[in-house]
Protein backbone atom coordinates (compact mmCIF):
# COMPACT_ATOMS: atom_id res chain seq x y z
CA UNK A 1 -152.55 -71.88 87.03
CA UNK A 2 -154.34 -71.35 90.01
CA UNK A 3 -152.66 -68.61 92.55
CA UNK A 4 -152.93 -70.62 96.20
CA UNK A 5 -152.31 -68.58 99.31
CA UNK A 6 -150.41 -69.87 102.10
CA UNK A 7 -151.61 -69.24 105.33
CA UNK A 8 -149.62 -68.84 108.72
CA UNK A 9 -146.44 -68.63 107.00
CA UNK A 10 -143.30 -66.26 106.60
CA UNK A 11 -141.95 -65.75 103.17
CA UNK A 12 -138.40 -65.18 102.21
CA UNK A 13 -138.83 -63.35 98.96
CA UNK A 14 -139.22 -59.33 97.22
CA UNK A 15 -142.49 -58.84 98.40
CA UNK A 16 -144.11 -57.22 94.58
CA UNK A 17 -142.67 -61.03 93.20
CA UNK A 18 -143.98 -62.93 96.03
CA UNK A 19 -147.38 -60.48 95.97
CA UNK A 20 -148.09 -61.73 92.41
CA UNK A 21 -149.17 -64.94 93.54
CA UNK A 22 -151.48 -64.56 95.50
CA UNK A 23 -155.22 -64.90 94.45
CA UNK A 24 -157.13 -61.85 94.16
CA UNK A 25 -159.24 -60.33 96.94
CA UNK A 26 -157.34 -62.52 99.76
CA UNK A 27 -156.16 -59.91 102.17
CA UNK A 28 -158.42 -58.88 105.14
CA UNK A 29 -156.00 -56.52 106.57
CA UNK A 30 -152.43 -55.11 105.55
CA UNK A 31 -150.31 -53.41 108.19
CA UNK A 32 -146.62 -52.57 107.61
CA UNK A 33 -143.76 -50.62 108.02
CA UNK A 34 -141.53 -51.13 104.82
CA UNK A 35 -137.92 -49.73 105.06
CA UNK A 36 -137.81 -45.73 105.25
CA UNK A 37 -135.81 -43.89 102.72
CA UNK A 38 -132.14 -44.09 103.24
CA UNK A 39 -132.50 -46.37 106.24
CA UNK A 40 -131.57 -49.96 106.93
CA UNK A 41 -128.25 -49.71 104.62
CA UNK A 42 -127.12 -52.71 105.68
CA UNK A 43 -129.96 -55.09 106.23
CA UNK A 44 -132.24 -53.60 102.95
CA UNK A 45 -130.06 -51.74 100.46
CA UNK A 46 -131.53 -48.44 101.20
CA UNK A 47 -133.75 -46.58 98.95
CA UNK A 48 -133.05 -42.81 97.72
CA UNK A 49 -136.03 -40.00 98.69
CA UNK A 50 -135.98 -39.70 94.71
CA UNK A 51 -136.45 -43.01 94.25
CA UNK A 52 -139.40 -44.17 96.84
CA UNK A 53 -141.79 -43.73 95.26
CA UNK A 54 -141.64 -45.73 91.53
CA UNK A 55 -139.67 -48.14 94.26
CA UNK A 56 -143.16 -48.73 96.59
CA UNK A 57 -145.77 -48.03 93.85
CA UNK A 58 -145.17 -51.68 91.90
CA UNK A 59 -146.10 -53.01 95.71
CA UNK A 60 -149.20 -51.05 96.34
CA UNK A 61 -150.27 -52.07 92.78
CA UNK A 62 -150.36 -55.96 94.09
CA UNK A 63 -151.69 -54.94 97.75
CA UNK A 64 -154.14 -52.89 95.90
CA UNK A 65 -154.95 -56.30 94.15
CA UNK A 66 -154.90 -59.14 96.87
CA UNK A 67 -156.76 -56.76 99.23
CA UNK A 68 -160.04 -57.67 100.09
CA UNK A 69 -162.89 -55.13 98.73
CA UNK A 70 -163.82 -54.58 102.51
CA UNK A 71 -160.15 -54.90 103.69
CA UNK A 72 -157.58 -52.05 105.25
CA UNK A 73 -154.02 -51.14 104.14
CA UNK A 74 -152.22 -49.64 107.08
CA UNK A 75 -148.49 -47.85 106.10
CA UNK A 76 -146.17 -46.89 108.79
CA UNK A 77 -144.28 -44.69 107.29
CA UNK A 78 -141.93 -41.43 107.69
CA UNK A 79 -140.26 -38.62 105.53
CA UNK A 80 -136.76 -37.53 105.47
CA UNK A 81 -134.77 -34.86 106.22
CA UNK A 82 -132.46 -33.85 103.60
CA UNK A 83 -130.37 -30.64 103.31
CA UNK A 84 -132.65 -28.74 106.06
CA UNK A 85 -136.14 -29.53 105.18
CA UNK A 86 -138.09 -32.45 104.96
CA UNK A 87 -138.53 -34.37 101.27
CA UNK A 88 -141.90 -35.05 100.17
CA UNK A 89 -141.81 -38.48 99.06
CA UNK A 90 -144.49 -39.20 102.01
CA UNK A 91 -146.93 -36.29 100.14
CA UNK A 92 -146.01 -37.74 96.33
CA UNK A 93 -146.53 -41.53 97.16
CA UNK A 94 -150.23 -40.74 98.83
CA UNK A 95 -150.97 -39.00 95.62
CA UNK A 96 -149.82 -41.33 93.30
CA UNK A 97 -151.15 -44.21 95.37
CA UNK A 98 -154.96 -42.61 94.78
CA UNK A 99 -154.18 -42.61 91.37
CA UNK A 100 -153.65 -46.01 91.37
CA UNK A 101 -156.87 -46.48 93.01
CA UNK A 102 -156.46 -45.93 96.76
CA UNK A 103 -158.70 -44.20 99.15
CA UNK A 104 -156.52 -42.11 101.59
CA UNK A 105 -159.18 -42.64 104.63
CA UNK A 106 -157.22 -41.55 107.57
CA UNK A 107 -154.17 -40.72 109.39
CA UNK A 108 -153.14 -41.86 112.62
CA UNK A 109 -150.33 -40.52 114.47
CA UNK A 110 -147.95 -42.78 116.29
CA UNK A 111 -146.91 -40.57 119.37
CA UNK A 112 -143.87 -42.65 121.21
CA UNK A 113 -143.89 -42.02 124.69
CA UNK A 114 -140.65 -42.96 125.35
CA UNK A 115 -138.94 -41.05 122.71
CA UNK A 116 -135.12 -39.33 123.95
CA UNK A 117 -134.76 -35.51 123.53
CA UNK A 118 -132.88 -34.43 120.64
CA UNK A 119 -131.81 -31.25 119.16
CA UNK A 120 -130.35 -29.95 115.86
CA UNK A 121 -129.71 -26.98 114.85
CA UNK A 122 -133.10 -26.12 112.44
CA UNK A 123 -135.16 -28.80 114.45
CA UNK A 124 -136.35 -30.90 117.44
CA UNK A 125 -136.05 -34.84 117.84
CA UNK A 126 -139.15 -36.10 116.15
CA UNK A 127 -141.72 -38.16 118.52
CA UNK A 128 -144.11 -39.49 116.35
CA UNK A 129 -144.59 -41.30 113.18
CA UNK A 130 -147.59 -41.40 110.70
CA UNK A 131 -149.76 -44.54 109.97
CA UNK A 132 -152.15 -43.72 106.70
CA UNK A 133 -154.88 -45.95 106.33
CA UNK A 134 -155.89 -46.96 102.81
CA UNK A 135 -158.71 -48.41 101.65
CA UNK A 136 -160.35 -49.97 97.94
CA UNK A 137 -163.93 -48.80 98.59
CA UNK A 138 -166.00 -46.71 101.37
CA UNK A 139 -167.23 -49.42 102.83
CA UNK A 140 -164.75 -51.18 105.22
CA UNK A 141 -165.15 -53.53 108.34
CA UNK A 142 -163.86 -51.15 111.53
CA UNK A 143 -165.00 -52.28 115.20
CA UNK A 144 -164.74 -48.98 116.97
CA UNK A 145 -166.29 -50.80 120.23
CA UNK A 146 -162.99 -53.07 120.90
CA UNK A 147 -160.49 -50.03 120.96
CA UNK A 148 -162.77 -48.01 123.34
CA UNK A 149 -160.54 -46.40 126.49
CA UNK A 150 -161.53 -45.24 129.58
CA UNK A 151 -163.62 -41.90 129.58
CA UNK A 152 -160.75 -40.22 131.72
CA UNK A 153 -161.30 -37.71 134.88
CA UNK A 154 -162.57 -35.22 132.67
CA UNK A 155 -165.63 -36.59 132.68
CA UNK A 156 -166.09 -35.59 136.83
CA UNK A 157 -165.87 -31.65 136.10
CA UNK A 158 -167.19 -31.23 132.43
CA UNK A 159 -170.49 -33.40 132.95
CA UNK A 160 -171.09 -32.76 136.22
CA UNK A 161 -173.06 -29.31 135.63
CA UNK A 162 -174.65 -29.36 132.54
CA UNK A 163 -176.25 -26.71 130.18
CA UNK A 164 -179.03 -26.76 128.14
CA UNK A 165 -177.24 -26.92 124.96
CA UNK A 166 -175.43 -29.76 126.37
CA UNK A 167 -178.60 -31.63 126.39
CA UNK A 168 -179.05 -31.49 123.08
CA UNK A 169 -177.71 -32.05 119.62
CA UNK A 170 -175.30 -29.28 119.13
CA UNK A 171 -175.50 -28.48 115.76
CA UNK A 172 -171.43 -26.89 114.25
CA UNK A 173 -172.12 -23.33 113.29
CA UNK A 174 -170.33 -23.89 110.26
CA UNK A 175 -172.69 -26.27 108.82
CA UNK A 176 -170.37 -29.18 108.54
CA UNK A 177 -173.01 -31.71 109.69
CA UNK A 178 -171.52 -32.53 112.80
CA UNK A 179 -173.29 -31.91 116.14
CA UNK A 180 -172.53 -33.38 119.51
CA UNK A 181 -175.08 -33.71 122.46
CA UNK A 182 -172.64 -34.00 125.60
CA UNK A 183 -175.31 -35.47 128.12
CA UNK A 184 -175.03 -38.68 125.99
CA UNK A 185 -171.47 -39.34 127.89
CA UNK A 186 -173.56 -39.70 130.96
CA UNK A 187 -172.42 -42.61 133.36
CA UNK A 188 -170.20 -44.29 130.31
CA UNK A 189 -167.36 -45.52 131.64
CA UNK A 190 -165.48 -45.87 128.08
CA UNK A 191 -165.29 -43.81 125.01
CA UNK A 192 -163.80 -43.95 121.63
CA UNK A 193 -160.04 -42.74 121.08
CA UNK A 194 -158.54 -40.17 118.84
CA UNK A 195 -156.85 -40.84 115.92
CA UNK A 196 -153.36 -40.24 118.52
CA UNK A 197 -152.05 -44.02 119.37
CA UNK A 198 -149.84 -42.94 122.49
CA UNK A 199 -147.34 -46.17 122.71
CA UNK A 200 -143.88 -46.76 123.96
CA UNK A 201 -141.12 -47.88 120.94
CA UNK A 202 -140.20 -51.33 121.11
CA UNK A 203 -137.60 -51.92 123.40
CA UNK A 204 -137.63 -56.17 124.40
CA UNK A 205 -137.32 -57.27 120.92
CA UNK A 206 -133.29 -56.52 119.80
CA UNK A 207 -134.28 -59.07 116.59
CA UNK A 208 -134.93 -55.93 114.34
CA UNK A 209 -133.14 -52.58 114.10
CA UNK A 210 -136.71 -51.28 113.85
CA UNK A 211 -139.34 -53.32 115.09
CA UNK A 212 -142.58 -51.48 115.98
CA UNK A 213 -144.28 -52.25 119.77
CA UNK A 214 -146.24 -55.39 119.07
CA UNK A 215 -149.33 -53.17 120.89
CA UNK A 216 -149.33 -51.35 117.26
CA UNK A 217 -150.52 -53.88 115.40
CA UNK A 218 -152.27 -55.27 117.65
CA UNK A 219 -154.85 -52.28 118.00
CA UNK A 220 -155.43 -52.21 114.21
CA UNK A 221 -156.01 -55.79 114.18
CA UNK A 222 -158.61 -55.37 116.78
CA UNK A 223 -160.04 -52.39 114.83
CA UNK A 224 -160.39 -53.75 111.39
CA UNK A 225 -160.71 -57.94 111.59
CA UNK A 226 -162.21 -60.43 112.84
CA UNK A 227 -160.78 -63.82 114.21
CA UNK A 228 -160.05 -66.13 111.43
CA UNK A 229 -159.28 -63.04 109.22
CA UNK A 230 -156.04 -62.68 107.28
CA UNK A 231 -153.62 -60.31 108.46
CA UNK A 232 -150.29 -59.46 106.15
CA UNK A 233 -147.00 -57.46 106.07
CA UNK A 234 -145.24 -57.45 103.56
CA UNK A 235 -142.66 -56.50 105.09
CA UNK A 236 -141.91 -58.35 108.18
CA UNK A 237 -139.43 -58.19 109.60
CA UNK A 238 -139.08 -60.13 112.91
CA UNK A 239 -142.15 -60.99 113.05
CA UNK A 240 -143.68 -58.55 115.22
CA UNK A 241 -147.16 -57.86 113.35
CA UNK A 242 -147.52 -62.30 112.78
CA UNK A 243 -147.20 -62.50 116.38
CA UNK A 244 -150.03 -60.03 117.30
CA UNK A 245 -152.30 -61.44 114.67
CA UNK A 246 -151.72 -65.09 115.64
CA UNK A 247 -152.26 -64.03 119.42
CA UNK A 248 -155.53 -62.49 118.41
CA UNK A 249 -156.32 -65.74 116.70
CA UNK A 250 -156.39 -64.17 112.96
CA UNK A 251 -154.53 -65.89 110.00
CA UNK A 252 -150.64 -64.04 109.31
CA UNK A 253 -148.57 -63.75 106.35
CA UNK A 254 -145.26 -61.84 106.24
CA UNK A 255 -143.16 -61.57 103.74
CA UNK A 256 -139.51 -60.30 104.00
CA UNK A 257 -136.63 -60.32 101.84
CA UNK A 258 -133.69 -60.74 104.16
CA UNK A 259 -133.67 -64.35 105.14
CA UNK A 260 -132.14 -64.16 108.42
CA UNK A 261 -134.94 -62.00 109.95
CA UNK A 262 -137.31 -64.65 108.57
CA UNK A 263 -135.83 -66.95 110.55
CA UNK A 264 -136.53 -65.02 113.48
CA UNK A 265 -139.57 -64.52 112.59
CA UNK A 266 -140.19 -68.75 112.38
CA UNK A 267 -138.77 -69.20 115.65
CA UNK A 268 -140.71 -66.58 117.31
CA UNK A 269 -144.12 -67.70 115.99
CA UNK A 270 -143.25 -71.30 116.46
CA UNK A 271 -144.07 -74.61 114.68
CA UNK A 272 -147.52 -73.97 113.33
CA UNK A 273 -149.86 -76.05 110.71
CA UNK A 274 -149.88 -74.24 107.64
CA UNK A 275 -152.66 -74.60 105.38
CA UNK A 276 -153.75 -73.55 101.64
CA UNK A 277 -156.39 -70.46 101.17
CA UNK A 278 -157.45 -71.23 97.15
């Protein structure tokens, strides 16, 4: 039988079942945040620290699959504390995912501005999560040029008197092959970001007991498609990562197993025409 993929949809389904059919090499980009370990009891069942990892790695195997040769896999994702230090599922699921066949490419860090002060007694209130890029080969599609930011006021004082070896390739003196030349910021009014995404939690969308700002996606998306690609989460939610794609006039898929926040998810992205991807 031949696997069809259904485009501009949300799924109501186990996402490793509903993964399975879909045609190989279909994905352009993956972005996600599936359920953390012990979290969303009541909503997902909850998944043991022990127990994440053979739990996600049937999952990876399909995104692994339906991912495009030139596509992304981004995985919001975060350990957990358990009797005073953090577990290491995070750690053991990146290694096991490269021996599946993953490239671990990069980490971002997702630094929430608005994050409350905490304190316990080993331990501050955490204000950032991680978001690992994967990838199946070297070669990917990334458009560095539509995530650029402005240069900042550092610019004024730090190119405004200028040293020779400013003016020219600055060789590292460890040999690591990387050299800057600084006069090449010059008059440029934007520059490329760090791999430190500084964004507010969501805090409009009450749909989801954690729903991600729809400005996260939304940056990848612009960093790794083009319009008319296919964007996916497999884990859905409310919708939040089909919104941003479908605003940024890419193709969504999300899949989600509780049907209520499917639902949401429909009513949020509207009536739309759905169409087959063979």
């Amino acid at each position: 039988m031949k696997k069809l993929l259904s485009v501009n949809s949300i799924i109501n389904g186990d996402s490793a079942d509903v993964l399975a059919n879909f045609p190989d090499d279909c994905i352009d980009l993956i972005i996600t945040s599936p359920p953390y370990a012990d979290s969303r009891k009541k909503t997902y069942g909850g998944i043991h620290p022990d127990d994440y990892v053979s739990w996600f790695l049937p999952i990876s195997k399909q995104l692994l699959r339906v991912l495009k040769p030139n596509g992304t896999f981004v995985l919001n994702i975060k350990e957990k504390v358990m009797n005073g230090e953090r577990h290491t599922y995070v750690i053991e699921l990146i290694l096991e995912m490269r021996k599946q066949g993953w490239l671990w490419t990069e980490e971002f860090i997702w630094h929430k501005k608005n994050c409350y002060p905490g304190k316990w007694p080993n331990r501050f209130r955490d204000s950032w999560e991680r978001l690992l890029q994967f990838n199946k080969s070297r070669h990917f599609k990334m458009y560095q040029d539509e995530v650029m930011v402005p240069t900042g006021k550092w610019a004024e004082s730090r190119l405004d008197n200028l040293s020779e070896t400013d003016r020219t390739r600055d060789e590292s003196r460890v040999g690591s092959g990387f050299g800057k030349n600084i006069s090449n910021w010059l008059d440029r009014p934007m520059a490329y970001p760090t791999n430190v995404l500084h964004m507010a939690t969501e805090c409009s969308n009450r749909n989801h007991s954690a729903a991600f700002p729809e400005a996260l996606p939304e940056w990848f998306i612009r960093l790794f498609t083009d319009k008319g690609d296919v964007v996916l989460d497999p884990f859905s939610g409310s919708g939040t990562t089909a919104l941003a794609a479908k605003k940024a006039s890419r193709d969504y898929i999300g899949v989600d197993s509780n049907p209520e926040y499917c639902e949401i998810a429909r009513k949020r992205l509207g009536v739309g025409v759905q169409r087959a991807l063979i």
